[in-house]
PDB file of N, CA and C in Angstrom:
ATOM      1  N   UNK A   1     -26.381  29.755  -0.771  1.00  0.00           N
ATOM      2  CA  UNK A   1     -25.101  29.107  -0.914  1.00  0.00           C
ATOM      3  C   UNK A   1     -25.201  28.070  -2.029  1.00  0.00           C
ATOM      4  N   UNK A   2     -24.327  27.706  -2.950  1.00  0.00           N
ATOM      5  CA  UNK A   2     -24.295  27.282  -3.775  1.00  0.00           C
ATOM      6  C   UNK A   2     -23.489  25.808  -3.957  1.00  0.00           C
ATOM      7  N   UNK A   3     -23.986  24.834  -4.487  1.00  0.00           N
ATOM      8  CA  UNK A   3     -23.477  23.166  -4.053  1.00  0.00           C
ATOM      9  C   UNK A   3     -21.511  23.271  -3.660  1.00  0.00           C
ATOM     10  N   UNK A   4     -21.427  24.380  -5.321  1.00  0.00           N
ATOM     11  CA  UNK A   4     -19.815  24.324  -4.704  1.00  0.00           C
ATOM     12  C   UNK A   4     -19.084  25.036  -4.112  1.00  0.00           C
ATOM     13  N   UNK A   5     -19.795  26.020  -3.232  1.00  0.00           N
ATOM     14  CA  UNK A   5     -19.474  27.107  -1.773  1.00  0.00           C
ATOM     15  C   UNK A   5     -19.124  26.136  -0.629  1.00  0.00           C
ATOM     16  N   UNK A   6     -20.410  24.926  -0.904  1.00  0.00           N
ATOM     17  CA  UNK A   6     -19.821  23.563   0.767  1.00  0.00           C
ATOM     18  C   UNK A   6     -18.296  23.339   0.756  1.00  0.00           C
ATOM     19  N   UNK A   7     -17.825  23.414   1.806  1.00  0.00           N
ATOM     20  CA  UNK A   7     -16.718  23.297   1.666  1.00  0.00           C
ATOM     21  C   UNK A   7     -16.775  21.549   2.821  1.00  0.00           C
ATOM     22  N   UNK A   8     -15.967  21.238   1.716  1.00  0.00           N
ATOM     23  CA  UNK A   8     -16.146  19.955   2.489  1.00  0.00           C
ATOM     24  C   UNK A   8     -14.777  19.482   3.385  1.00  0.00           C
ATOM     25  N   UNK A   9     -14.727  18.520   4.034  1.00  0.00           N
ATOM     26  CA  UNK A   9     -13.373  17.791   4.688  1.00  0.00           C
ATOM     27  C   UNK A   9     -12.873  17.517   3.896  1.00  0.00           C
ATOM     28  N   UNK A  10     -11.684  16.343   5.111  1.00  0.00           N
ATOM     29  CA  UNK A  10     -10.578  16.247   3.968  1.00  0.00           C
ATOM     30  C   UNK A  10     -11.313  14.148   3.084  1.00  0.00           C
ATOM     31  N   UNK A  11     -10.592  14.463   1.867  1.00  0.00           N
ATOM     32  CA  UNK A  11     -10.898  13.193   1.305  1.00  0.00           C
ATOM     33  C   UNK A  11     -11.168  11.835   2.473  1.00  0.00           C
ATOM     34  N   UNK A  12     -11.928  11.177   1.849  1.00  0.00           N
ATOM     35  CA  UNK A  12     -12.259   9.710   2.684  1.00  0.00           C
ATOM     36  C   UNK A  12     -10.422   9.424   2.710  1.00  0.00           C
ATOM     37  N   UNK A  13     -10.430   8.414   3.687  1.00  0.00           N
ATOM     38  CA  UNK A  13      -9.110   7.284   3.420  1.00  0.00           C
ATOM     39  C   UNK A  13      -8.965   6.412   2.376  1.00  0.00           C
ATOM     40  N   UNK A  14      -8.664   6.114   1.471  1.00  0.00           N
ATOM     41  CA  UNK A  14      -8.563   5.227   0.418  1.00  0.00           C
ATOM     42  C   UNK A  14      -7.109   4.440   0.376  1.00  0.00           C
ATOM     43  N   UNK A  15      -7.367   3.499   0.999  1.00  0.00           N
ATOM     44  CA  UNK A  15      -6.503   2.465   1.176  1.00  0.00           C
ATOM     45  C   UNK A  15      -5.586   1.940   0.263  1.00  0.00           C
ATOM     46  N   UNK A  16      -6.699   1.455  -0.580  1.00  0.00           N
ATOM     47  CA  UNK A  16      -5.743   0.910  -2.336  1.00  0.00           C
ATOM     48  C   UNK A  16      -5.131   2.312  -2.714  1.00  0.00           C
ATOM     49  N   UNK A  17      -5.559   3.176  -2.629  1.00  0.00           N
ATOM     50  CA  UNK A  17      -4.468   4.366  -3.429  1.00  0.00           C
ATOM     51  C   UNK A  17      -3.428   4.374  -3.021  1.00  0.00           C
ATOM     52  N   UNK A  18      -3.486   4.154  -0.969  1.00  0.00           N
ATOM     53  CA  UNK A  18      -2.396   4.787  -0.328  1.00  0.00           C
ATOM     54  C   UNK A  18      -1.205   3.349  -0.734  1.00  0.00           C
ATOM     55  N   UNK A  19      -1.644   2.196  -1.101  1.00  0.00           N
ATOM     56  CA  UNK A  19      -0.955   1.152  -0.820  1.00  0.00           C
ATOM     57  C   UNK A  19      -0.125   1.507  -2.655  1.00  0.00           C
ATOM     58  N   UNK A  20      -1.188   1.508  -3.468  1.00  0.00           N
ATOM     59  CA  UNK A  20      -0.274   1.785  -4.846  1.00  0.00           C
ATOM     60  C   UNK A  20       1.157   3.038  -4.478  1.00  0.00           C
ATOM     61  N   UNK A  21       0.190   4.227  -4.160  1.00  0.00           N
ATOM     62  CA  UNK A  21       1.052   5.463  -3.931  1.00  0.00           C
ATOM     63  C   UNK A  21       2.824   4.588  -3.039  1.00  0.00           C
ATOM     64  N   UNK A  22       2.480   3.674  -2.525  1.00  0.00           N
ATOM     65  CA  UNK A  22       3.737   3.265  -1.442  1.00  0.00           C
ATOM     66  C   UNK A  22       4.844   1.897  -2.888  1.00  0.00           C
ATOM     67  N   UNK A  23       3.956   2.075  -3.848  1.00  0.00           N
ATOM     68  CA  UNK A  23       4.644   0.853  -4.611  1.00  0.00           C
ATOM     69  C   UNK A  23       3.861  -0.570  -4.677  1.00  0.00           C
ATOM     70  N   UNK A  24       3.062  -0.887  -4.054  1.00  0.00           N
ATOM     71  CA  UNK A  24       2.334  -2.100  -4.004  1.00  0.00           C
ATOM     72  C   UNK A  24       1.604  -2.216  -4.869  1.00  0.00           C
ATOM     73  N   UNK A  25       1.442  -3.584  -5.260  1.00  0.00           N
ATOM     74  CA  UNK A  25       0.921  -3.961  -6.942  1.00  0.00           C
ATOM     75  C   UNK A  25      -0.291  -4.962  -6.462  1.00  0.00           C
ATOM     76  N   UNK A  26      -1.132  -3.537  -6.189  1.00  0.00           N
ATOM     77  CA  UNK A  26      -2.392  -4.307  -5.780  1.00  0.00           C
ATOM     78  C   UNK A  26      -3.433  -4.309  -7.077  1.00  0.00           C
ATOM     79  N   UNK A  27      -2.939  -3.848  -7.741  1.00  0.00           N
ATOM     80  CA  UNK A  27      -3.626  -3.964  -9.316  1.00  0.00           C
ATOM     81  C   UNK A  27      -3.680  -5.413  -9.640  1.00  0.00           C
ATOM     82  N   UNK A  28      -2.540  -6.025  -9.574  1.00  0.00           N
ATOM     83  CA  UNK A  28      -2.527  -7.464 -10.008  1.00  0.00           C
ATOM     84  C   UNK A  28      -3.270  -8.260  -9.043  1.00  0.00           C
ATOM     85  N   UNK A  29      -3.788  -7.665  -7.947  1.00  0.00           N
ATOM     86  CA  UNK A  29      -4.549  -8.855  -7.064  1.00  0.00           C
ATOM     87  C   UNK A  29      -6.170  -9.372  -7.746  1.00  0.00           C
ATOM     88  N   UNK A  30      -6.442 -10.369  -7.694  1.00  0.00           N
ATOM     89  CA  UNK A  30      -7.924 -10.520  -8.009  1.00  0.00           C
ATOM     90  C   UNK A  30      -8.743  -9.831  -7.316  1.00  0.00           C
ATOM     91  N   UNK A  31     -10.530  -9.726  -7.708  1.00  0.00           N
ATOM     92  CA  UNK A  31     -11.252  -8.521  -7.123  1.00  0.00           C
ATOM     93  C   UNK A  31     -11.581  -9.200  -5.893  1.00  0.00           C
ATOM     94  N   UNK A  32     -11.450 -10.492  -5.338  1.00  0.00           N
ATOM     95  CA  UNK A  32     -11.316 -10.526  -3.544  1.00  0.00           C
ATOM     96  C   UNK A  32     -10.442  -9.893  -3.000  1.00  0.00           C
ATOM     97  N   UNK A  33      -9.315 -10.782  -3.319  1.00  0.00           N
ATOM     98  CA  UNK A  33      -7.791 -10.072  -2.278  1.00  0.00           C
ATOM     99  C   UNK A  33      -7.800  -8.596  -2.372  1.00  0.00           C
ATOM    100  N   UNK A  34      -8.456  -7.978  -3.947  1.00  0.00           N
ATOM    101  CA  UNK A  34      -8.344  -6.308  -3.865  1.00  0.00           C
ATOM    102  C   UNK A  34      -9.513  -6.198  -2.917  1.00  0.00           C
ATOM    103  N   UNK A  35     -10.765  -6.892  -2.784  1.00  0.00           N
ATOM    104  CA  UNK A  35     -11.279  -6.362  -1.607  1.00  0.00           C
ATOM    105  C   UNK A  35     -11.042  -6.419  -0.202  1.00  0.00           C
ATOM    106  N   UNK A  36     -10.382  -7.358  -0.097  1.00  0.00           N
ATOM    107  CA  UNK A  36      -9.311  -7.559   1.341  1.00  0.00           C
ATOM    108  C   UNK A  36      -8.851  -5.882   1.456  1.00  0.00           C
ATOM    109  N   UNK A  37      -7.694  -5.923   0.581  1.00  0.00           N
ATOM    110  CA  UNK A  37      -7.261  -4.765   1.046  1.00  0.00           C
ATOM    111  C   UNK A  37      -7.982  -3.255   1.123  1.00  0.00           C
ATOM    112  N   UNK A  38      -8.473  -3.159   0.764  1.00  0.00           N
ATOM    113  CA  UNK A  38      -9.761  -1.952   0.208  1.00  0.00           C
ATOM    114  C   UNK A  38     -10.120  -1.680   1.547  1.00  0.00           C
ATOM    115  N   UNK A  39     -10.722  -2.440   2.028  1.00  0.00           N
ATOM    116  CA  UNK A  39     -11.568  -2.527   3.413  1.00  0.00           C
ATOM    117  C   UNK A  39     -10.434  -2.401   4.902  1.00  0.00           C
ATOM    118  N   UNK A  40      -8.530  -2.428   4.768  1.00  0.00           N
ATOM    119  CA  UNK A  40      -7.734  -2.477   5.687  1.00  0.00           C
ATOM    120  C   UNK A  40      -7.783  -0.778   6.090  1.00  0.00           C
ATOM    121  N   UNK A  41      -7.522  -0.548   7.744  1.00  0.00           N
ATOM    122  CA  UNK A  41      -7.785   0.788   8.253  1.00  0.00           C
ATOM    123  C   UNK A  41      -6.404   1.473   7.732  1.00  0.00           C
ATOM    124  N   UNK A  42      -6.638   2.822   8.102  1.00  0.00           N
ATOM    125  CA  UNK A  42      -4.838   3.153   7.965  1.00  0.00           C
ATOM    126  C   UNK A  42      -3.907   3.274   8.849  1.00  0.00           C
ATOM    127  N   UNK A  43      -4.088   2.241   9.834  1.00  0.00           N
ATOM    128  CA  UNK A  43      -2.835   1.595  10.549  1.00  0.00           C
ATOM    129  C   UNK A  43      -2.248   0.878   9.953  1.00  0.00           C
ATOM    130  N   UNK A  44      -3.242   0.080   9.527  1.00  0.00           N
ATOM    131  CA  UNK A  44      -3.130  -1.307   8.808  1.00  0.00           C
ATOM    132  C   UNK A  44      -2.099  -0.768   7.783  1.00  0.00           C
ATOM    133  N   UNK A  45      -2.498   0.039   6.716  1.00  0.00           N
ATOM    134  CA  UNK A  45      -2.089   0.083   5.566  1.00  0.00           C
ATOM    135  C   UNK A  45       0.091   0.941   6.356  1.00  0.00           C
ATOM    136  N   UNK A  46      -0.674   1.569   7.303  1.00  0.00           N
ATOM    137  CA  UNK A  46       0.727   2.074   7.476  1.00  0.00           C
ATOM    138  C   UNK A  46       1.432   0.986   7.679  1.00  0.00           C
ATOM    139  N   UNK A  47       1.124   0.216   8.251  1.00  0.00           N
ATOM    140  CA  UNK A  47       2.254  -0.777   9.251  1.00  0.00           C
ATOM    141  C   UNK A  47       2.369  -1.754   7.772  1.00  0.00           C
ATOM    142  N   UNK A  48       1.714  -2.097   7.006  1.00  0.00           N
ATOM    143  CA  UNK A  48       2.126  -2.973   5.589  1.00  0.00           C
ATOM    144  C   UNK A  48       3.501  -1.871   4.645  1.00  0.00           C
ATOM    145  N   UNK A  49       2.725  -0.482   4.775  1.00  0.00           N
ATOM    146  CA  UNK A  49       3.829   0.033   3.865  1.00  0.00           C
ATOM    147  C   UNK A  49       5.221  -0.098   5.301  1.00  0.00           C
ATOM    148  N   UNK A  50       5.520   0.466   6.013  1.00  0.00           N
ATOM    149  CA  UNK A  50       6.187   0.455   7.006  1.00  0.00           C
ATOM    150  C   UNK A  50       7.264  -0.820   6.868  1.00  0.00           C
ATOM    151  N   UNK A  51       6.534  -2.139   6.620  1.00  0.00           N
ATOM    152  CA  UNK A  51       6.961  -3.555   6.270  1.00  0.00           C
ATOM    153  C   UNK A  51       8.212  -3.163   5.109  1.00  0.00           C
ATOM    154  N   UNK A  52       7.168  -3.018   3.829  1.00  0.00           N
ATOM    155  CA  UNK A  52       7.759  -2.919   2.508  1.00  0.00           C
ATOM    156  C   UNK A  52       8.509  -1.986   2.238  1.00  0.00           C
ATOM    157  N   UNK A  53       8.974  -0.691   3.160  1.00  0.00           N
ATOM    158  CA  UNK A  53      10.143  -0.197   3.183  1.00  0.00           C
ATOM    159  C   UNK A  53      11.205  -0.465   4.146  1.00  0.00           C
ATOM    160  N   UNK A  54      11.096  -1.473   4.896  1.00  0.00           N
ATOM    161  CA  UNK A  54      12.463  -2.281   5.490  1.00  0.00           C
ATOM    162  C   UNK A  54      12.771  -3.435   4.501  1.00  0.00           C
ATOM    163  N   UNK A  55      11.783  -4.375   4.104  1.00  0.00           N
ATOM    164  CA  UNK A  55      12.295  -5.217   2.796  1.00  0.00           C
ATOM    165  C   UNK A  55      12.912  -4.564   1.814  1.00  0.00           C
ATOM    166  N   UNK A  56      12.284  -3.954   1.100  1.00  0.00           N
ATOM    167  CA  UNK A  56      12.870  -3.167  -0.117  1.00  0.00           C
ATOM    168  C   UNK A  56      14.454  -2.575   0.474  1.00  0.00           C
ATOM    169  N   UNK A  57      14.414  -1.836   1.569  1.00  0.00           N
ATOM    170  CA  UNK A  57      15.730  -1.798   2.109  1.00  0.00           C
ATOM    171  C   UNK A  57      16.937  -3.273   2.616  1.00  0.00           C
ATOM    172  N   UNK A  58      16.268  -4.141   2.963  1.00  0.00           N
ATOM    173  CA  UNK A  58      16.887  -5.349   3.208  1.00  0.00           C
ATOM    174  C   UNK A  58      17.233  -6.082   1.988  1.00  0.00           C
ATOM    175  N   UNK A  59      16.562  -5.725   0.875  1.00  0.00           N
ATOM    176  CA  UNK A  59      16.946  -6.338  -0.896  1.00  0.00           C
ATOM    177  C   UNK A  59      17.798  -5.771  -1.211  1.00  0.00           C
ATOM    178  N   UNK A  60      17.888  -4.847  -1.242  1.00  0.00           N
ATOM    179  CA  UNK A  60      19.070  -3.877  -1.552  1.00  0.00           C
ATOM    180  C   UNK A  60      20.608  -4.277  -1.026  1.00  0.00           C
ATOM    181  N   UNK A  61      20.487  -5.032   0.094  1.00  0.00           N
ATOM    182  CA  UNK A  61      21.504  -5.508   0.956  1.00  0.00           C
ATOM    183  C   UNK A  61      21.914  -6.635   0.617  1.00  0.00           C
ATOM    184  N   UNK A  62      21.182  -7.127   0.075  1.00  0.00           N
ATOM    185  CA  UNK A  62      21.270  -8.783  -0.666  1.00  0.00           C
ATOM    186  C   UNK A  62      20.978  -9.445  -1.511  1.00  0.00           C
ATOM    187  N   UNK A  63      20.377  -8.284  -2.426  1.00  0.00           N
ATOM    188  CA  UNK A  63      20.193  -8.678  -4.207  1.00  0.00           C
ATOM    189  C   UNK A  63      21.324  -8.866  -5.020  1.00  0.00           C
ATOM    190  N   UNK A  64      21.536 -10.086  -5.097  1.00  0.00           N
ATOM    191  CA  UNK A  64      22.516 -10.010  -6.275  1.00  0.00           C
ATOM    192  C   UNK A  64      23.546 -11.542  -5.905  1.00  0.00           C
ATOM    193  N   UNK A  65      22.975 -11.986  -4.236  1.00  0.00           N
ATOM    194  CA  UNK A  65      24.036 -12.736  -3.461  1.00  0.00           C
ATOM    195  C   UNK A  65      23.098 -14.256  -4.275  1.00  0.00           C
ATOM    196  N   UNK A  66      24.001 -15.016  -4.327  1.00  0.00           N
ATOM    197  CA  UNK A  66      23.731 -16.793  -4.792  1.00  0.00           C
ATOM    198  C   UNK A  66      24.031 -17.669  -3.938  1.00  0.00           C
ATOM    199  N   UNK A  67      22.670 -18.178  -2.942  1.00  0.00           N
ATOM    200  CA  UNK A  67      22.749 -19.195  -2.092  1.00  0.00           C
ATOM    201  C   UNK A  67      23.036 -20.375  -2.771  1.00  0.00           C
ATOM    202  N   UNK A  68      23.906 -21.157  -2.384  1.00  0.00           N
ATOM    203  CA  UNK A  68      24.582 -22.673  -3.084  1.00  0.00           C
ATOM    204  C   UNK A  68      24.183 -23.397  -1.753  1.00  0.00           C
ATOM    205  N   UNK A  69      23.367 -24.580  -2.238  1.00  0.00           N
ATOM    206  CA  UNK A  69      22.875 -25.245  -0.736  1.00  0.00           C
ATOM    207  C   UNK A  69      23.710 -26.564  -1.588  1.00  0.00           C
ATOM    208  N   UNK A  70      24.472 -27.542  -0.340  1.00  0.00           N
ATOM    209  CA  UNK A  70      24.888 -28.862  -0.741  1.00  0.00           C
ATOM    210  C   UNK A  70      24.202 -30.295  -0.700  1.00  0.00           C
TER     211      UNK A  70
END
């Protein structure tokens, strides 16, 4: 059998991909906070994207409005 006959599983979890793939601009984080996230399970990462598509939906609802405080 030959190295590329192994048929392997499916890809590791990769967290930072799944969080870019969702829109998150974890590029701009420094290389701690990117290791923060790197290391989050994929609950974690679900329940963050999960977050950022009710905000992003809740902006939408109220981008554009001008709070006037007295």
């Amino acid at each position: 059998m030959n190295s590329h006959d192994v048929q392997t599983g499916p890809a590791p979890f990769d967290p930072l991909t799944a969080l870019r793939e969702a829109g998150h601009p974890v590029d701009m984080l420094n290389e701690r906070q990117r290791q923060v996230f790197a290391e989050l399970s994929r609950p974690e990462v679900e329940l963050l994207n999960s977050i950022k598509t009710r905000l992003d939906e809740a902006a939408g609802e109220v981008e554009g409005q001008e709070l006037k405080l007295v």
